[in-house]
N, C-alpha and C. Protein backbone atom coordinates (compact mmCIF):
# COMPACT_ATOMS: atom_id res chain seq x y z
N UNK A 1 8.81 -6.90 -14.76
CA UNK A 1 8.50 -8.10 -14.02
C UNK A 1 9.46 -8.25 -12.84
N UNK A 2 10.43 -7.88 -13.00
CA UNK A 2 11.55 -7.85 -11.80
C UNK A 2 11.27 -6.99 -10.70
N UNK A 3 10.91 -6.04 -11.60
CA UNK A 3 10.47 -4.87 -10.22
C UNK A 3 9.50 -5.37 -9.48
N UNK A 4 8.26 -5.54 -10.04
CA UNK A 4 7.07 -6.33 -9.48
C UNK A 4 7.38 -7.49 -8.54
N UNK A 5 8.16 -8.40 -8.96
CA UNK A 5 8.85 -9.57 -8.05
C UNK A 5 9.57 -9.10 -7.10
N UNK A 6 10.45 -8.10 -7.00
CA UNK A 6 11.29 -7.60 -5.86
C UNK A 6 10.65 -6.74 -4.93
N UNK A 7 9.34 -6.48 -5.11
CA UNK A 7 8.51 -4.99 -4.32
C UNK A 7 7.32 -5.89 -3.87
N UNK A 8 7.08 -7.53 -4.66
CA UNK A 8 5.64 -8.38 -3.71
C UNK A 8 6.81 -8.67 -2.64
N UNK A 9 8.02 -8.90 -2.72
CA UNK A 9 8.54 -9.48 -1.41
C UNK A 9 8.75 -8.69 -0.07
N UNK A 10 8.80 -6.89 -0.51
CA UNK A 10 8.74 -6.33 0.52
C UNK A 10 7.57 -5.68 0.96
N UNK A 11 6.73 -5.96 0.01
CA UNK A 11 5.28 -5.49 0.25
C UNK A 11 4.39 -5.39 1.19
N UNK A 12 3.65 -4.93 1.87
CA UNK A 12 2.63 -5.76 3.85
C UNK A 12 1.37 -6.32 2.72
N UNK A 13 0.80 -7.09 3.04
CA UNK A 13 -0.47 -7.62 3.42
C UNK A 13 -1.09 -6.24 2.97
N UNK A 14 -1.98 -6.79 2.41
CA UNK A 14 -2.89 -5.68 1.90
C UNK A 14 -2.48 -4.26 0.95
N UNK A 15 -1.57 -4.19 0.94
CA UNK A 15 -0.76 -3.35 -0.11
C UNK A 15 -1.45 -3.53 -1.56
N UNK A 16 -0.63 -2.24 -2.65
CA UNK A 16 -1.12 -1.95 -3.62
C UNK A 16 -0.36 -2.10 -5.08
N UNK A 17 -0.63 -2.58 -6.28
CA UNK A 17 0.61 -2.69 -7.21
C UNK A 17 -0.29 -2.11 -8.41
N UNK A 18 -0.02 -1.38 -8.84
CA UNK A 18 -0.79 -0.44 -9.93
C UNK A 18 0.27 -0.21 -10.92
N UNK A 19 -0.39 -0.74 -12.26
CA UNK A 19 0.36 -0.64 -14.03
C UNK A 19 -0.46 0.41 -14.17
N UNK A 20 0.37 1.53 -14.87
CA UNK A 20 0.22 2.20 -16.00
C UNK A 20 0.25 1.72 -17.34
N UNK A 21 -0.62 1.42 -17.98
CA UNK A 21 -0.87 1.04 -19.52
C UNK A 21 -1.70 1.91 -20.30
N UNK A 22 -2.20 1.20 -21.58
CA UNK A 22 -2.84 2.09 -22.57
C UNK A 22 -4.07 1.23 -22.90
N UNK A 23 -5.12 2.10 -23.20
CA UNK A 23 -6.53 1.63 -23.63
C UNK A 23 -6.03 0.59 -24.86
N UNK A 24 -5.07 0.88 -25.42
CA UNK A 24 -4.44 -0.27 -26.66
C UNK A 24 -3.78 -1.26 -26.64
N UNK A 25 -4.08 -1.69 -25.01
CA UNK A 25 -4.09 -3.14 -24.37
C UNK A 25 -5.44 -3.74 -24.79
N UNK A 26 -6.79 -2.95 -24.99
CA UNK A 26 -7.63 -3.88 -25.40
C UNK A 26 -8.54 -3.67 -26.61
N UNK A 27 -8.48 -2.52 -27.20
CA UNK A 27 -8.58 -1.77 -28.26
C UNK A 27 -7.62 -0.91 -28.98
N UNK A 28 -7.79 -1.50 -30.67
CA UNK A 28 -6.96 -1.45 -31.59
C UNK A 28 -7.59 -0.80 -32.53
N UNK A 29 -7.50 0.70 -32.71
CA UNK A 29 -8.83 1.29 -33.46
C UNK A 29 -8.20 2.49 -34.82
N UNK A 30 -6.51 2.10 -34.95
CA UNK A 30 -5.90 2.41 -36.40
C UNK A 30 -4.93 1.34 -36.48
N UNK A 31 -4.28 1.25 -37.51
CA UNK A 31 -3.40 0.44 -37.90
C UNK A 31 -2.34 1.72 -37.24
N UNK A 32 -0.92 0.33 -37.55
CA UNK A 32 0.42 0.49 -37.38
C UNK A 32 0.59 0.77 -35.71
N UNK A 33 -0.08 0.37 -34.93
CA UNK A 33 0.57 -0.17 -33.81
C UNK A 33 0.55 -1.11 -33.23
N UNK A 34 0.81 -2.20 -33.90
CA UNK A 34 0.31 -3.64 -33.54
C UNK A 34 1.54 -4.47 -31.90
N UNK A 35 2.51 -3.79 -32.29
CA UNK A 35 4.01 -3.68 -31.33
C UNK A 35 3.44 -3.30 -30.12
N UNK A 36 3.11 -1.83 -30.39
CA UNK A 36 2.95 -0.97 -29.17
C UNK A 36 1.47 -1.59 -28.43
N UNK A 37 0.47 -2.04 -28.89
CA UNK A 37 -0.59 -2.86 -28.43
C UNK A 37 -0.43 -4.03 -27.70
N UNK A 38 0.24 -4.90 -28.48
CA UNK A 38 0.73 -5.92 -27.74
C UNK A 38 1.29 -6.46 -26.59
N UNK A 39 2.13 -5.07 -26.40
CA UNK A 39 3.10 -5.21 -25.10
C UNK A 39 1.88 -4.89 -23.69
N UNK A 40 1.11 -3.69 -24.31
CA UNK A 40 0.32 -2.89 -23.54
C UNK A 40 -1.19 -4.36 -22.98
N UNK A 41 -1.28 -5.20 -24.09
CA UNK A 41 -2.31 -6.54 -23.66
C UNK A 41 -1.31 -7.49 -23.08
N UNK A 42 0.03 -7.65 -22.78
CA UNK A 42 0.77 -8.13 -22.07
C UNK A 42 0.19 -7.98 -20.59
N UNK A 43 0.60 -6.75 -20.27
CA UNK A 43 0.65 -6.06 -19.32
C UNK A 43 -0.75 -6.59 -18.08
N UNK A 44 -1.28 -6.47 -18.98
CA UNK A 44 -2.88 -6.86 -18.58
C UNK A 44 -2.53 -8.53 -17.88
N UNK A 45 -2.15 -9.24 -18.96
CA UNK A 45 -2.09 -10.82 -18.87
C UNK A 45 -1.08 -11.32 -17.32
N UNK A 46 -0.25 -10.37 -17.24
CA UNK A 46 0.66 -10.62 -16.41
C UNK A 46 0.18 -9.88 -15.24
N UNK A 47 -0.65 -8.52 -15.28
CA UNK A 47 -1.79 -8.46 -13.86
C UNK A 47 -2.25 -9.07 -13.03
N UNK A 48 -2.86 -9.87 -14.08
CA UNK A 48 -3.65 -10.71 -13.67
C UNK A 48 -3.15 -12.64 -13.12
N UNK A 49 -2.04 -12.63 -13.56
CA UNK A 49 -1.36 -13.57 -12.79
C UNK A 49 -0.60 -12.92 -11.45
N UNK A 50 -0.05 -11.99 -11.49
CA UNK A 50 -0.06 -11.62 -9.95
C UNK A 50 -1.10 -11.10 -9.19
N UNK A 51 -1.86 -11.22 -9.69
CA UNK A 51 -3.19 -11.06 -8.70
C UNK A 51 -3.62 -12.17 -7.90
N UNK A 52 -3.78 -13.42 -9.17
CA UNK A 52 -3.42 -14.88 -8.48
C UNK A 52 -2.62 -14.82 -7.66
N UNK A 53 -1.45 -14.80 -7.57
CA UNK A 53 -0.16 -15.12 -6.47
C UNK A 53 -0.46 -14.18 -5.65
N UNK A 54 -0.71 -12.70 -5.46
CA UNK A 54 -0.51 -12.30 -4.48
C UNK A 54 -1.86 -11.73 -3.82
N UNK A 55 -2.92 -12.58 -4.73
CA UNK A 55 -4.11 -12.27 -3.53
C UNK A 55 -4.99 -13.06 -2.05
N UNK A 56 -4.01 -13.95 -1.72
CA UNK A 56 -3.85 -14.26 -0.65
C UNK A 56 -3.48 -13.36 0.37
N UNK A 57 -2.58 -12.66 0.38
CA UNK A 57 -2.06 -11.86 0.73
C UNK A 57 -2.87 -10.61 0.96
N UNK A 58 -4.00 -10.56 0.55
CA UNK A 58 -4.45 -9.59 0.42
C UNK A 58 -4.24 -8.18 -0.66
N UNK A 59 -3.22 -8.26 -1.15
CA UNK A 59 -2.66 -7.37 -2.25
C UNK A 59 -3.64 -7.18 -3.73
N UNK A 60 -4.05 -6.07 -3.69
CA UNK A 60 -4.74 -5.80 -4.86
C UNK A 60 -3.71 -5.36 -6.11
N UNK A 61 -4.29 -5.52 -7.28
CA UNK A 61 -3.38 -5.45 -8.49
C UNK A 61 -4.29 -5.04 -9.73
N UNK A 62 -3.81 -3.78 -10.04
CA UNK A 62 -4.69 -2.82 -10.79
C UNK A 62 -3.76 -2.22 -12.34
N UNK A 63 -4.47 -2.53 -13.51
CA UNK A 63 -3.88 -1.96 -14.22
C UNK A 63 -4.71 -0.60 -14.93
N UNK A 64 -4.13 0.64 -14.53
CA UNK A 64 -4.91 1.59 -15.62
C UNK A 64 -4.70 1.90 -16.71
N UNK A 65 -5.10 1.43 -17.73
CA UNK A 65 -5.45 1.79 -19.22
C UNK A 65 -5.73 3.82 -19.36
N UNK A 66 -4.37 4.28 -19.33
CA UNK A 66 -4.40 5.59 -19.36
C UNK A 66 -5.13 5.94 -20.73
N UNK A 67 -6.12 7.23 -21.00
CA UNK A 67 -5.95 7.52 -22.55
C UNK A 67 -5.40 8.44 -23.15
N UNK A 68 -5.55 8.70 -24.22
CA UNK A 68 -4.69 10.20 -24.61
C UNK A 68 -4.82 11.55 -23.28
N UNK A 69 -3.73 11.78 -23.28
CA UNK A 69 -3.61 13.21 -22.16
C UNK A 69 -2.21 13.79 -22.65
N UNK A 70 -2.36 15.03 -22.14
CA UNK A 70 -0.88 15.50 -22.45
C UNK A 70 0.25 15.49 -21.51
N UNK A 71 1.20 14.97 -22.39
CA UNK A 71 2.11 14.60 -21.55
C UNK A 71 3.67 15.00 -22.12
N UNK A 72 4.86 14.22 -21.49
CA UNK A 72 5.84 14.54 -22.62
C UNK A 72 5.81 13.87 -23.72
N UNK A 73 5.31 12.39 -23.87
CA UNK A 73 5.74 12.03 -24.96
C UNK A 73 4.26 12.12 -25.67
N UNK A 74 3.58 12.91 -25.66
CA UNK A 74 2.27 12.83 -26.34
C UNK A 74 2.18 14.43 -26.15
N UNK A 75 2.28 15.36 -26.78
CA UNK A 75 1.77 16.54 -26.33
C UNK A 75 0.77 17.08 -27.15
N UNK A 76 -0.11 16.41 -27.73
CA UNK A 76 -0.76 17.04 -28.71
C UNK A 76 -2.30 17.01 -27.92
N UNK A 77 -2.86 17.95 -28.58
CA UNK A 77 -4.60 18.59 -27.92
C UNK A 77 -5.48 18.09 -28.64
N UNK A 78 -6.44 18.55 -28.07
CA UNK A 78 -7.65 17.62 -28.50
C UNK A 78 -7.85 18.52 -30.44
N UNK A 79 -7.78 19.68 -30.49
CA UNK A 79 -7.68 20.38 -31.44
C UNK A 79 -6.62 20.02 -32.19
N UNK A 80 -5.92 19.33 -31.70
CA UNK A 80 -4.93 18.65 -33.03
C UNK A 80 -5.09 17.85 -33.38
N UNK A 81 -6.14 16.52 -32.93
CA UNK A 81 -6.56 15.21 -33.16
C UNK A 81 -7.35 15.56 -34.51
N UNK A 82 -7.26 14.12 -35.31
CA UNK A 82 -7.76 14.31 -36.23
C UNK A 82 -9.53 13.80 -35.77
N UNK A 83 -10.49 14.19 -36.35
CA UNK A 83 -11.81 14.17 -35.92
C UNK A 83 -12.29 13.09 -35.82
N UNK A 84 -11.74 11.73 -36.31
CA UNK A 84 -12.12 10.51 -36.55
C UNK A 84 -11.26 9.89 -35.12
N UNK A 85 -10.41 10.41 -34.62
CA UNK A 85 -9.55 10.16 -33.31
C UNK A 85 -10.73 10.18 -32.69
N UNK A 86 -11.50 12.24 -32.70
CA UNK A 86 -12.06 12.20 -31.66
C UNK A 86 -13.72 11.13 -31.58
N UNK A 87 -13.72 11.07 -32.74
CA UNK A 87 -15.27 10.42 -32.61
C UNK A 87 -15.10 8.60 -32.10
N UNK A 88 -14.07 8.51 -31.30
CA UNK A 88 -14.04 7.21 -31.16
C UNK A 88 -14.21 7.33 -29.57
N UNK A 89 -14.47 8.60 -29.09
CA UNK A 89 -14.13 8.93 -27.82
C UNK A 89 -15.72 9.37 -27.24
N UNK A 90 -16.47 8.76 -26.16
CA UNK A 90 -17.99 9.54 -25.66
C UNK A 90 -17.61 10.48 -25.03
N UNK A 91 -16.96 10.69 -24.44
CA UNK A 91 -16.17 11.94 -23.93
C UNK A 91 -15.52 12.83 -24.90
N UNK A 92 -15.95 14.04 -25.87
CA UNK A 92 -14.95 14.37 -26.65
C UNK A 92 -13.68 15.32 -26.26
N UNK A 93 -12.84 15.00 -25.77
CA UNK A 93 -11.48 15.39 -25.30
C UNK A 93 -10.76 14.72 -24.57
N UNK A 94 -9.87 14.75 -24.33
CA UNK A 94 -8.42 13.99 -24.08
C UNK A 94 -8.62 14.11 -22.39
N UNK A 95 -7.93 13.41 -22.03
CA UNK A 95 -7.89 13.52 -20.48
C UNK A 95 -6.80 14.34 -20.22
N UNK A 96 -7.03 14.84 -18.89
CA UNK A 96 -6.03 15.70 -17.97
C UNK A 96 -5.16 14.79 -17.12
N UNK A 97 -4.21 14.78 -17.27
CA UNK A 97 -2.91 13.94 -16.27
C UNK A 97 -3.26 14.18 -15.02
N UNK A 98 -4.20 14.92 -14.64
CA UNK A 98 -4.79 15.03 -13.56
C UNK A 98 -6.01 14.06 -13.09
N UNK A 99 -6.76 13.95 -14.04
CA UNK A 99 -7.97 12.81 -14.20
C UNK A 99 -7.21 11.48 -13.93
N UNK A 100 -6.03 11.25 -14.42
CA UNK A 100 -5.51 9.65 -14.67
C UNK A 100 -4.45 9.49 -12.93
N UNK A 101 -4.05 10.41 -12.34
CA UNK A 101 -3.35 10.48 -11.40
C UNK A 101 -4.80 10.28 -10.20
N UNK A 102 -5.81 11.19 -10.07
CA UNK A 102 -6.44 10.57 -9.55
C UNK A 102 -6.97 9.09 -9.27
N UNK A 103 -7.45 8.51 -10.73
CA UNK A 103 -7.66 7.18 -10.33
C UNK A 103 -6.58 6.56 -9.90
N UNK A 104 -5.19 6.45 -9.82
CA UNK A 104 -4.20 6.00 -9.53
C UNK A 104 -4.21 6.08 -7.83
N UNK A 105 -4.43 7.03 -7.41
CA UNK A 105 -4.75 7.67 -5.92
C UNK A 105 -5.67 7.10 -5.51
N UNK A 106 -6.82 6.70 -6.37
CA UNK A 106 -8.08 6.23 -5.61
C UNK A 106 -7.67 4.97 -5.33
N UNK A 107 -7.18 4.23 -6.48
CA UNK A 107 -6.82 2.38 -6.59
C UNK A 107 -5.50 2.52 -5.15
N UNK A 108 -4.65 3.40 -5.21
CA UNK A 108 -3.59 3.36 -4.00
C UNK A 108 -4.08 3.38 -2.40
N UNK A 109 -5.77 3.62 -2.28
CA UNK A 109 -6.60 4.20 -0.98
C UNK A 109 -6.76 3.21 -0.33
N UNK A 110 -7.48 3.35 0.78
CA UNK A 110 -8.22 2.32 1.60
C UNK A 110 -9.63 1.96 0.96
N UNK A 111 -10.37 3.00 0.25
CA UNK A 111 -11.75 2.23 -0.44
C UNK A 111 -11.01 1.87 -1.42
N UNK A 112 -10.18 1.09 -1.88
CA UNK A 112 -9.90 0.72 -2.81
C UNK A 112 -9.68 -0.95 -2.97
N UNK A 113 -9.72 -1.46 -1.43
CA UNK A 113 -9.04 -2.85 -0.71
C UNK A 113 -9.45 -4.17 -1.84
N UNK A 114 -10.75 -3.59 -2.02
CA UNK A 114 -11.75 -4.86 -3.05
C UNK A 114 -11.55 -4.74 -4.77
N UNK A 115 -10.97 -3.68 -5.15
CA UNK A 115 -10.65 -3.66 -6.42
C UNK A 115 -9.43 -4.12 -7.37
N UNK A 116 -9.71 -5.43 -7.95
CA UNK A 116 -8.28 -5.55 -8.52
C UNK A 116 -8.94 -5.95 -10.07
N UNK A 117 -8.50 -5.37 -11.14
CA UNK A 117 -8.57 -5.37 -12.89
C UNK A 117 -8.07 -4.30 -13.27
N UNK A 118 -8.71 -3.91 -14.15
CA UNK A 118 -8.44 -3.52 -15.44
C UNK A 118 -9.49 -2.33 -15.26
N UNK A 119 -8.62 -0.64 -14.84
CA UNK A 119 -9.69 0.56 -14.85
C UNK A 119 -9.30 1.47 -16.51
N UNK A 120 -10.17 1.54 -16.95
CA UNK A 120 -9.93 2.38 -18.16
C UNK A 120 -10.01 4.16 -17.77
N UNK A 121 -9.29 4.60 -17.94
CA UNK A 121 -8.87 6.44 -17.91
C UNK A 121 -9.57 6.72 -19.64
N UNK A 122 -10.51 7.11 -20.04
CA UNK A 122 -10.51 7.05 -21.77
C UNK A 122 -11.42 7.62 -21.99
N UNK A 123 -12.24 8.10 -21.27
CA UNK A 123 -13.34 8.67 -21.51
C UNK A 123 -14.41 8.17 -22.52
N UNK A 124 -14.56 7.13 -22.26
CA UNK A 124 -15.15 5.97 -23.22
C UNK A 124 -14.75 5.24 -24.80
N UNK A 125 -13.40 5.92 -24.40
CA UNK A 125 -12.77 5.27 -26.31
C UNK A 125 -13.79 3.91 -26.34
N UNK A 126 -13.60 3.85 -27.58
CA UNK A 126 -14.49 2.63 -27.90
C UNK A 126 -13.89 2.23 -29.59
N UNK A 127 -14.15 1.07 -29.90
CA UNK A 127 -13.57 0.60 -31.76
C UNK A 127 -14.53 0.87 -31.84
């Protein structure tokens, strides 16, 4: 929140503020991460109040709901998921850190001026 507050003040008019989050900001589809969910539907809540404040300004405010991809702190493949992981997914496989960096690029663009919520990266996870 600090960062966010110290970067709308140097920000121009029409500028861009993009969260990285998790699809488990709005879907909760095993137990035992009720912590790690929470913070991630935070994230969302507090979007969306600087969207209020700073869409006068013109400033769009985007949170992407990344989904499983490999990464450092996730390195596991779609072949390691257990099958009930994958059947929660219309897409069956994990995204490429490449797929999720794009939309990040697209929301950072000029066609991007009119878009401010909540983009899901997930390849349709679903509960």
């Amino acid at each position: 929140m600090a960062t966010t507050r110290a970067a709308a003040q140097k920000l121009s008019d029409g500028g861009r503020i993009i969260f990285i989050s998790s699809g488990l900001g709005s879907r909760v589809a095993f137990p035992g991460v009720a912590d790690y969910a929470g913070t991630k539907a935070a994230i969302v809540g507090y979007a969306k109040g600087v969207q209020r404040d700073l869409g006068p300004r013109n400033i769009t405010v985007n949170v992407v709901q990344a989904g499983l991809m490999p990464t450092d702190g996730y390195a596991a493949t779609a072949d390691k998921l257990p099958e009930a992981i994958m059947d929660l997914h219309a897409i069956r496989r994990i995204a490429t850190v490449e797929e999720t960096a794009a939309t990040v690029c697209f929301l950072a663009g000029s066609d991007a001026g009119y878009i401010s919520g909540v983009v899901d990266v997930s390849g349709g996870f679903q509960l």
